[in-house]
N, C-alpha and C. Protein backbone atom coordinates (compact mmCIF):
# COMPACT_ATOMS: atom_id res chain seq x y z
N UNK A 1 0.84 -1.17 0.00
CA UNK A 1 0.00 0.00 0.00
C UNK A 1 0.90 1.25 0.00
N UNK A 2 0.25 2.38 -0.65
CA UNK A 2 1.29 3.63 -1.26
C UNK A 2 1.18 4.38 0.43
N UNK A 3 2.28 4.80 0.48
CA UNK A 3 2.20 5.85 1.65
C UNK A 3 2.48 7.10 1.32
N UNK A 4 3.00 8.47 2.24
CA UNK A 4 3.12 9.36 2.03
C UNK A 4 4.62 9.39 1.08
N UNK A 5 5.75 8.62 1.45
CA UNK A 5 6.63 8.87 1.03
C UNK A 5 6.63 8.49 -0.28
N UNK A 6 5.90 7.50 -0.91
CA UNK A 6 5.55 6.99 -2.07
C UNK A 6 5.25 7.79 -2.97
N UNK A 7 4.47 9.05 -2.29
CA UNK A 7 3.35 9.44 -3.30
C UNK A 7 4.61 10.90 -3.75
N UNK A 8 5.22 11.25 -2.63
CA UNK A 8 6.79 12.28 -2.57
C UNK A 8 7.56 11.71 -3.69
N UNK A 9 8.07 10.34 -3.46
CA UNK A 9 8.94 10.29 -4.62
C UNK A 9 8.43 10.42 -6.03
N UNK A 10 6.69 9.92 -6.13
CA UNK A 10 6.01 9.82 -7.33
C UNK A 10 6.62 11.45 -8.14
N UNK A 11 5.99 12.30 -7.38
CA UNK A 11 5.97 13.63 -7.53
C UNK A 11 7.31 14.13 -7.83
N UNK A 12 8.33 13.98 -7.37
CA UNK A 12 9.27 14.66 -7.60
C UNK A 12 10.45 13.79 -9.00
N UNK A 13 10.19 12.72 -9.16
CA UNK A 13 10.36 12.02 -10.35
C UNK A 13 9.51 12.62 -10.94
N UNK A 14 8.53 12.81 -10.99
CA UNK A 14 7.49 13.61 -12.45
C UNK A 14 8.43 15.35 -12.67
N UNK A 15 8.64 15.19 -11.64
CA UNK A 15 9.16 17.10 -11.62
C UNK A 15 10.51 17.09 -12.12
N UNK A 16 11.39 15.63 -12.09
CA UNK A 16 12.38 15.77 -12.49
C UNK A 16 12.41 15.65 -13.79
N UNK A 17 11.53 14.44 -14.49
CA UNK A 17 11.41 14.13 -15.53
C UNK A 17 11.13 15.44 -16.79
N UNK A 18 10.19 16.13 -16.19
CA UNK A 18 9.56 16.80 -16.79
C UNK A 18 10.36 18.08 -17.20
N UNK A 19 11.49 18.27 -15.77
CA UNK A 19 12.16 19.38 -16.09
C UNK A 19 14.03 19.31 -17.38
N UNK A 20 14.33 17.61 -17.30
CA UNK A 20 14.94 17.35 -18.31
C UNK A 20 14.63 17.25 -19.50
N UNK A 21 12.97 16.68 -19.83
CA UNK A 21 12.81 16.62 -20.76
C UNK A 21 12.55 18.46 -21.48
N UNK A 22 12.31 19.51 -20.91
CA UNK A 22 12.16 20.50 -21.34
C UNK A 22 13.72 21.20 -21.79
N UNK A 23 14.87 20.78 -20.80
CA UNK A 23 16.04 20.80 -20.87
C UNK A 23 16.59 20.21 -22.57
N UNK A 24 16.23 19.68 -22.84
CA UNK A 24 16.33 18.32 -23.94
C UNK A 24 15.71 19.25 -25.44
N UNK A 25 14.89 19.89 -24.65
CA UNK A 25 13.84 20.02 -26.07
C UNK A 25 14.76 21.60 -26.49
N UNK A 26 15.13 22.08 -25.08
CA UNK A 26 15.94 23.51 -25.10
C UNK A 26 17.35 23.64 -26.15
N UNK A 27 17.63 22.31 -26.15
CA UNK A 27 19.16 22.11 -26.36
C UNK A 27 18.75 22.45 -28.39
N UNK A 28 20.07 23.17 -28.62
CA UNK A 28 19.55 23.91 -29.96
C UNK A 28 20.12 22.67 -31.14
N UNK A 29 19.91 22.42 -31.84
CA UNK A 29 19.67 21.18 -33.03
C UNK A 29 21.45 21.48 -33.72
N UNK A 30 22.09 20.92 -33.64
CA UNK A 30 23.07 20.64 -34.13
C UNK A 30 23.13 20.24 -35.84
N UNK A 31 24.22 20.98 -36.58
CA UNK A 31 24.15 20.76 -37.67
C UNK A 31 24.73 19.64 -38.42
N UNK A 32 24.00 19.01 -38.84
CA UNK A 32 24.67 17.44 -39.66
C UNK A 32 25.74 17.58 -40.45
N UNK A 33 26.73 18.52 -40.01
CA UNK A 33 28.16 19.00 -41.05
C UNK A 33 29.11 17.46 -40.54
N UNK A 34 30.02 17.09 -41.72
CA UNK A 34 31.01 16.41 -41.77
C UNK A 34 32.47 16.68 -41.02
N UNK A 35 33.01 15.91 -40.83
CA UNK A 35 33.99 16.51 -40.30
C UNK A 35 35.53 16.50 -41.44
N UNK A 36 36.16 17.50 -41.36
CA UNK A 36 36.98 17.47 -42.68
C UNK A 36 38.26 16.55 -42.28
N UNK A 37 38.45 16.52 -41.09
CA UNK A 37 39.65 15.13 -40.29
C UNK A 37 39.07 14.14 -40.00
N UNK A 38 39.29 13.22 -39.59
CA UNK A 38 38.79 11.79 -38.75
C UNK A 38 39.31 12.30 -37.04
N UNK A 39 38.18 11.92 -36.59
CA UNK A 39 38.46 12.20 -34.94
C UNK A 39 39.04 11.23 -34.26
N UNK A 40 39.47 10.12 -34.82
CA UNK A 40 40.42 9.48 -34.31
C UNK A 40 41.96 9.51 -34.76
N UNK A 41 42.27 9.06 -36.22
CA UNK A 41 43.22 9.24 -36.84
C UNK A 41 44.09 10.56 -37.48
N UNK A 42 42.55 11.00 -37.48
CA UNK A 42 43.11 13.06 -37.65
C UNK A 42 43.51 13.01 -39.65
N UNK A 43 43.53 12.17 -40.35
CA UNK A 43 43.55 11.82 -41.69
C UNK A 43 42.18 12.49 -42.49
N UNK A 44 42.67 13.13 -43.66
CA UNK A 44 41.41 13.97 -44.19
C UNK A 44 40.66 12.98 -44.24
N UNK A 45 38.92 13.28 -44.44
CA UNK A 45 37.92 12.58 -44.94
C UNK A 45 37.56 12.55 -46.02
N UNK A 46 37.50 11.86 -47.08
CA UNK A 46 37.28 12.14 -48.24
C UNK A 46 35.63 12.46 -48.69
N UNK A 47 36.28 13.85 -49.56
CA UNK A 47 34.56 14.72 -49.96
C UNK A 47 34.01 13.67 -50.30
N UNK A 48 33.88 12.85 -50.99
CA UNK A 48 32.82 11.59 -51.56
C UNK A 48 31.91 11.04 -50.29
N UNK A 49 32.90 10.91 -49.20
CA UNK A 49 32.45 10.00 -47.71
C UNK A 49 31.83 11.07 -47.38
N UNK A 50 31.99 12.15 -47.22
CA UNK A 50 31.38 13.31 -46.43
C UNK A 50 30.34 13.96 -47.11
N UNK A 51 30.20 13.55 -48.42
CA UNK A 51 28.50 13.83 -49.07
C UNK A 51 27.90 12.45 -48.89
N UNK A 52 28.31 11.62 -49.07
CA UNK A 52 27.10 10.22 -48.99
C UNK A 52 27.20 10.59 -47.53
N UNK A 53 27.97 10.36 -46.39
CA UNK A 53 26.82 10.26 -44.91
C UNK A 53 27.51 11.19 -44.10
N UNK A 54 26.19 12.25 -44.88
CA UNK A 54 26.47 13.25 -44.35
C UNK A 54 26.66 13.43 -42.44
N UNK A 55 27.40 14.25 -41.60
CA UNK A 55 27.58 13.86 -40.00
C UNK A 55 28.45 13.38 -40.06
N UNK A 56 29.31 12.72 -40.89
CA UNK A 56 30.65 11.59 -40.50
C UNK A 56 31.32 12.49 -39.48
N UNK A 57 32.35 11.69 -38.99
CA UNK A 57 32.91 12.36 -38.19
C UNK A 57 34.67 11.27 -38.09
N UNK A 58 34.08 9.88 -38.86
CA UNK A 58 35.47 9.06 -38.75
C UNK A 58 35.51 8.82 -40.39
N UNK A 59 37.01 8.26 -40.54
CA UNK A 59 37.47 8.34 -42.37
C UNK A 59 36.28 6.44 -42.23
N UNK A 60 36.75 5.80 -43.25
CA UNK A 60 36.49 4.35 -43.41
C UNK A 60 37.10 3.90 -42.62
N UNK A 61 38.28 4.07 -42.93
CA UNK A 61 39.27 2.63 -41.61
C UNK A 61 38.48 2.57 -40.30
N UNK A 62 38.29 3.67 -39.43
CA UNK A 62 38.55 4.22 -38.25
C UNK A 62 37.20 3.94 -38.22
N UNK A 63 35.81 4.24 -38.66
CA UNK A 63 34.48 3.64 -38.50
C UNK A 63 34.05 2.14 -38.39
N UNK A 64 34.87 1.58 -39.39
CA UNK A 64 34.61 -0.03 -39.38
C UNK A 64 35.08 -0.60 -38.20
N UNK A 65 36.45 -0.29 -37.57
CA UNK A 65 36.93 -0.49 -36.71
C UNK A 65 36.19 0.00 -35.43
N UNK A 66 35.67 1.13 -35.24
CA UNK A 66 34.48 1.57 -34.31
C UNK A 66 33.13 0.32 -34.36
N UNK A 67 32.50 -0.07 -35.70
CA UNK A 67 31.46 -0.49 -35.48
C UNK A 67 32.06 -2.11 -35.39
N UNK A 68 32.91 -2.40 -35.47
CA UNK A 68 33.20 -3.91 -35.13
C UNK A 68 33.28 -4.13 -33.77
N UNK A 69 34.22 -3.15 -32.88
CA UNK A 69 34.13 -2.79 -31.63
C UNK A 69 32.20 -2.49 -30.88
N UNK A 70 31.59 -1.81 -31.06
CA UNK A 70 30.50 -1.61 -31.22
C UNK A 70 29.55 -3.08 -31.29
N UNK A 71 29.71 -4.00 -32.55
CA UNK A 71 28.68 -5.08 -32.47
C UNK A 71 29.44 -5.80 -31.87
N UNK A 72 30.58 -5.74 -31.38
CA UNK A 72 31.40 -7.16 -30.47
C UNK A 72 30.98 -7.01 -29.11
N UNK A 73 30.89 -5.67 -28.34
CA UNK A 73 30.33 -5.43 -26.90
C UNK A 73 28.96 -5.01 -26.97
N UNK A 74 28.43 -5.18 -27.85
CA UNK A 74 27.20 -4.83 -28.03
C UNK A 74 26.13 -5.75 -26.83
N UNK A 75 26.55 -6.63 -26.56
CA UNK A 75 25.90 -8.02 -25.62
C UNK A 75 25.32 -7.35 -24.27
């Protein structure tokens, strides 16, 4: 059965929730620009990679190697 303290935490989880998610909605939209280095290797990105997906931010090597890492701990 709910008691007083129950109904406290209800409330202030709603107040928290409510005040990140407005936090969230505040945060200003970032632009899907490429990055002209690789953020790991620091090696240009090639314009071809950086118009097909657009946002890159790693060359080829350095992504595959991210997403292999990525679906291996993925578990």
């Amino acid at each position: 059965m709910a008691d007083i303290a129950d109904f406290a935490n209800d409330l202030v989880q709603e107040c928290i929730d409510h005040h990140l998610a407005a936090r969230v909605a505040a945060k200003p939209k970032l632009a899907a620009a490429s990055f002209l280095f690789c953020e790991c290797c620091e090696d240009p990105i090639p314009e071809a990679r950086r118009l097909a997906q657009v946002g890159c931010t790693q060359c080829v090597s350095c992504q595959a190697i991210t997403d292999a890492w990525e679906a291996r701990h993925a578990r």
